[in-house]
Protein backbone atom coordinates (compact mmCIF):
# COMPACT_ATOMS: atom_id res chain seq x y z
CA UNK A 1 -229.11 6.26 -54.09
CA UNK A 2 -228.02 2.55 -52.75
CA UNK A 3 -224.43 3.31 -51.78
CA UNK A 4 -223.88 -0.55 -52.29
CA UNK A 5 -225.14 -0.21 -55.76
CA UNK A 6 -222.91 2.48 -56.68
CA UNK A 7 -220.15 0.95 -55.08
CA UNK A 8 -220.33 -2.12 -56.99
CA UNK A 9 -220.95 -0.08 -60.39
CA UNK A 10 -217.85 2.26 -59.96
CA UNK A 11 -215.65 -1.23 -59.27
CA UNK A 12 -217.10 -2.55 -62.59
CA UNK A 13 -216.35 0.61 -64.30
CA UNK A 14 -212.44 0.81 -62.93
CA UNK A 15 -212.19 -3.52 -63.95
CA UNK A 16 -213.69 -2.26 -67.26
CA UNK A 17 -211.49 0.75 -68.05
CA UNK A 18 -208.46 -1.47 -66.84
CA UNK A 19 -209.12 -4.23 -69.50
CA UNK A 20 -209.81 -1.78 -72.07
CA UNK A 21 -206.34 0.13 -71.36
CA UNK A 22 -204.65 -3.60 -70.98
CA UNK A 23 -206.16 -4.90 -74.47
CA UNK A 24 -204.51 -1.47 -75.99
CA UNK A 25 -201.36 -2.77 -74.56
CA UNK A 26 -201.41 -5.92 -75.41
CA UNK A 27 -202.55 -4.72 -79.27
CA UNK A 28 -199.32 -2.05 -79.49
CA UNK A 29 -197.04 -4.88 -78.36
CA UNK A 30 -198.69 -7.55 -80.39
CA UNK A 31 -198.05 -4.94 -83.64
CA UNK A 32 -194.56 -3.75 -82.43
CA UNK A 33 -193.14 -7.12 -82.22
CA UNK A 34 -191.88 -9.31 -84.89
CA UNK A 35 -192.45 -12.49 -83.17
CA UNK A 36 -196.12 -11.66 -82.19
CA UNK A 37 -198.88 -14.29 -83.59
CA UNK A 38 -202.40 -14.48 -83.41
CA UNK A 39 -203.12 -15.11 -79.93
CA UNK A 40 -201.91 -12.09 -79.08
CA UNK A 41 -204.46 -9.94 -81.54
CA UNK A 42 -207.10 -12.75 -79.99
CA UNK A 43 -206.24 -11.94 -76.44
CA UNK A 44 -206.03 -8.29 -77.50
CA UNK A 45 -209.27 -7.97 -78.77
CA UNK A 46 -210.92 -10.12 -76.47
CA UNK A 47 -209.57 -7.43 -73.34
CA UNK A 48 -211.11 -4.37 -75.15
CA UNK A 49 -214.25 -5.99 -76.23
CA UNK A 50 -215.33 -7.44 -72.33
CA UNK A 51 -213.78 -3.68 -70.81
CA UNK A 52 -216.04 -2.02 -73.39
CA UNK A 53 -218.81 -4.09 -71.78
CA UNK A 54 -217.98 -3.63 -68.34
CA UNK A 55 -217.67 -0.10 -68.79
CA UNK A 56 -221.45 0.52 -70.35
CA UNK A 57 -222.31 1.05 -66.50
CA UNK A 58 -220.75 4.17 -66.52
CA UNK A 59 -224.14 5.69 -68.01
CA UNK A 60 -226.08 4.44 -65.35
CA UNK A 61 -223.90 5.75 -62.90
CA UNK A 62 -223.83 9.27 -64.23
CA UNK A 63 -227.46 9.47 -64.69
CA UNK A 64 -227.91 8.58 -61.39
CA UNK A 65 -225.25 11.00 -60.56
CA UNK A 66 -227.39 13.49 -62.36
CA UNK A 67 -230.46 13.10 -60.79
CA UNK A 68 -229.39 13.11 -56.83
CA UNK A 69 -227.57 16.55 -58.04
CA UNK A 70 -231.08 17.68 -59.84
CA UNK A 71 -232.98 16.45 -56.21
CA UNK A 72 -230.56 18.51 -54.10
CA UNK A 73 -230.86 21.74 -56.34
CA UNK A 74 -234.42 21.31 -56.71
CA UNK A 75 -236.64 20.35 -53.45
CA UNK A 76 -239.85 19.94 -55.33
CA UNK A 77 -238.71 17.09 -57.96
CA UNK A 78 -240.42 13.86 -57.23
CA UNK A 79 -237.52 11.94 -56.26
CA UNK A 80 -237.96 9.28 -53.05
């Protein structure tokens, strides 16, 4: 496994998880207050929905995850 790849994937994942968790924030606050407008559902929204697809890595990385832990148990899988 390309340690540069993974690195790069796992920083994606954390910026992704991060906007997700910031658009929930934003969302609560934007409901909570009574002088909240639009922008703030906009700006809301617009965090979750890029975090959601910054965070679709995270299946890659797993299932690359999941095979370097199958090659290791397994010495006769046909993994370069």
């Amino acid at each position: 496994m390309a340690t540069k790849q993974v690195f790069w994937l796992r920083i994606i994942m954390l910026v992704g998880v991060s906007l997700i968790v910031v658009g929930h924030i934003v969302l609560i606050y934007t409901f909570t207050s009574t002088s909240g407008d639009y922008r703030g559902f906009i700006i809301g929204a617009a965090c979750s929905a890029i975090g959601i697809v910054l965070s679709l890595p995270t299946k890659i990385y797993l299932t690359l995850v999941l095979m370097e832990h199958e090659h290791k148990v397994n010495k006769q899988a046909k993994w370069p």
